[in-house]
Protein backbone atom coordinates (compact mmCIF):
# COMPACT_ATOMS: atom_id res chain seq x y z
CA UNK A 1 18.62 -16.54 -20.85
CA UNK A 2 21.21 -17.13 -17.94
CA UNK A 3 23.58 -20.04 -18.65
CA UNK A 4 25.07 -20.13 -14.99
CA UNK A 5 23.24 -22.45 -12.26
CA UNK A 6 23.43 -19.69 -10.23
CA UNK A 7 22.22 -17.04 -12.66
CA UNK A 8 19.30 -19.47 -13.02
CA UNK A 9 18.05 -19.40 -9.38
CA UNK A 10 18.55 -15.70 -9.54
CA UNK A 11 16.03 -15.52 -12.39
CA UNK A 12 13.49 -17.91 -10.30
CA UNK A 13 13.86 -15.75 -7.12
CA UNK A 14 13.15 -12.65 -9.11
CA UNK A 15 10.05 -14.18 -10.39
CA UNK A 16 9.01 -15.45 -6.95
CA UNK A 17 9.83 -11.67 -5.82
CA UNK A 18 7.97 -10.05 -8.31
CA UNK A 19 4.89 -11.72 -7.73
CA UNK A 20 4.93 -11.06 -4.37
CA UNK A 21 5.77 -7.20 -4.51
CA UNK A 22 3.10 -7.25 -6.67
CA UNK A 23 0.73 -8.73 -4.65
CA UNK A 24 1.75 -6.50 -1.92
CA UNK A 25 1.41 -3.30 -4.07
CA UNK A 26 -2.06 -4.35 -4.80
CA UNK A 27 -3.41 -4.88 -1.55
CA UNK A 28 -1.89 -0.61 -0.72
CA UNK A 29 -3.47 0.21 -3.83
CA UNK A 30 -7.08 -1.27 -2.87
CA UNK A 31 -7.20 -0.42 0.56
CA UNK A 32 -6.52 3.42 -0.33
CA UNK A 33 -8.84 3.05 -2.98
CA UNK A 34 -12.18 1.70 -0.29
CA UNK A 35 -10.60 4.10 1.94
CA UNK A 36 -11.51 6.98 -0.67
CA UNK A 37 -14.50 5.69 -1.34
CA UNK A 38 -15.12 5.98 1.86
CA UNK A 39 -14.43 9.32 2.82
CA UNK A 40 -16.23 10.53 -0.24
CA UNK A 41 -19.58 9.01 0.39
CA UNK A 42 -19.03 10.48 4.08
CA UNK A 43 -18.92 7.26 6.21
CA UNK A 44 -16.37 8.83 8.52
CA UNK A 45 -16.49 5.88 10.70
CA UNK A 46 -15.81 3.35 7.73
CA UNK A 47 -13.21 5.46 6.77
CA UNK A 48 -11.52 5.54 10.15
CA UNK A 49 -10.93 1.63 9.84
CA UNK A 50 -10.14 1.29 6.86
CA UNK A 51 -7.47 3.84 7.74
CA UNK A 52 -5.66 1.88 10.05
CA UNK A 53 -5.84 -1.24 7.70
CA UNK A 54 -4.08 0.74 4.96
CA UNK A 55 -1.54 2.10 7.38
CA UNK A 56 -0.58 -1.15 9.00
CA UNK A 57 -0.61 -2.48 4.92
CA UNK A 58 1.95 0.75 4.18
CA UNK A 59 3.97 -0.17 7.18
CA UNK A 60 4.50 -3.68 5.92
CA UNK A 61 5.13 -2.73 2.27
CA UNK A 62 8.05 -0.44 3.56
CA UNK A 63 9.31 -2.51 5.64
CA UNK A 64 9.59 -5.25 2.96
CA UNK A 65 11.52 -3.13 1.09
CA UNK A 66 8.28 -3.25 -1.55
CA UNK A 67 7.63 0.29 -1.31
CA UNK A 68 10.18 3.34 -0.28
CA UNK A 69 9.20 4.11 3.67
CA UNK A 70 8.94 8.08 2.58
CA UNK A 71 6.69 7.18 -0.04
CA UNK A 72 4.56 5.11 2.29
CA UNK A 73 4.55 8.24 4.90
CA UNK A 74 3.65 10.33 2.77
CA UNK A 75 0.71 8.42 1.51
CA UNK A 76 0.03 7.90 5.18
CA UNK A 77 -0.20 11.43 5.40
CA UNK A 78 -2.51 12.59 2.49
CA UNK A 79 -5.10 9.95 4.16
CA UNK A 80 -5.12 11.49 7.36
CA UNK A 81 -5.05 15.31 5.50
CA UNK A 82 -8.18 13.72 3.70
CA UNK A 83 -9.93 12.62 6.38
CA UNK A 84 -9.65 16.09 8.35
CA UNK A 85 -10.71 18.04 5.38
CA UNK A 86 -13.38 16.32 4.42
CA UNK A 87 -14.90 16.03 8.27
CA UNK A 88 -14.76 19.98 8.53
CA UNK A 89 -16.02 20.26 4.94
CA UNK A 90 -19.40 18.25 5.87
């Protein structure tokens, strides 16, 4: 338990942090996860949109610090690699 008045309003900013990466972290993680969904029931069209909403949601998330901006490319990446593949595929 911090003992400082400072080290206390460190602990309730962390908390207030937290929540919000987390909340952040869960919006990337759902919107690749319709985007998937999708792409695999071949609703290219769908997909496209849902595309740009998860990109604009990894562009905030790295630029919030809440995820790493390489991690958030690459993910950016393996949607659009998905997308392509799966339109020549069907």
């Amino acid at each position: 338990m911090p003992n400082t008045k400072g080290a206390k309003k460190r602990l309730r900013q962390s908390f207030v942090r937290r929540d919000r990466n987390r909340a952040a972290k869960t919006r990337v993680r759902h919107s690749l996860r319709k985007f998937r969904e999708a792409v695999a029931a071949k609703n290219f069209e769908e997909a496209k949109e849902l595309s740009r909403v998860a990109a604009r949601l990894l562009d905030k998330a790295a630029a919030n610090g809440v995820l790493h901006r390489n991690k958030a490319a690459r993910l950016k990446s393996r949607m659009c690699r998905l997308m392509v593949t799966s339109q020549q595929a069907a």
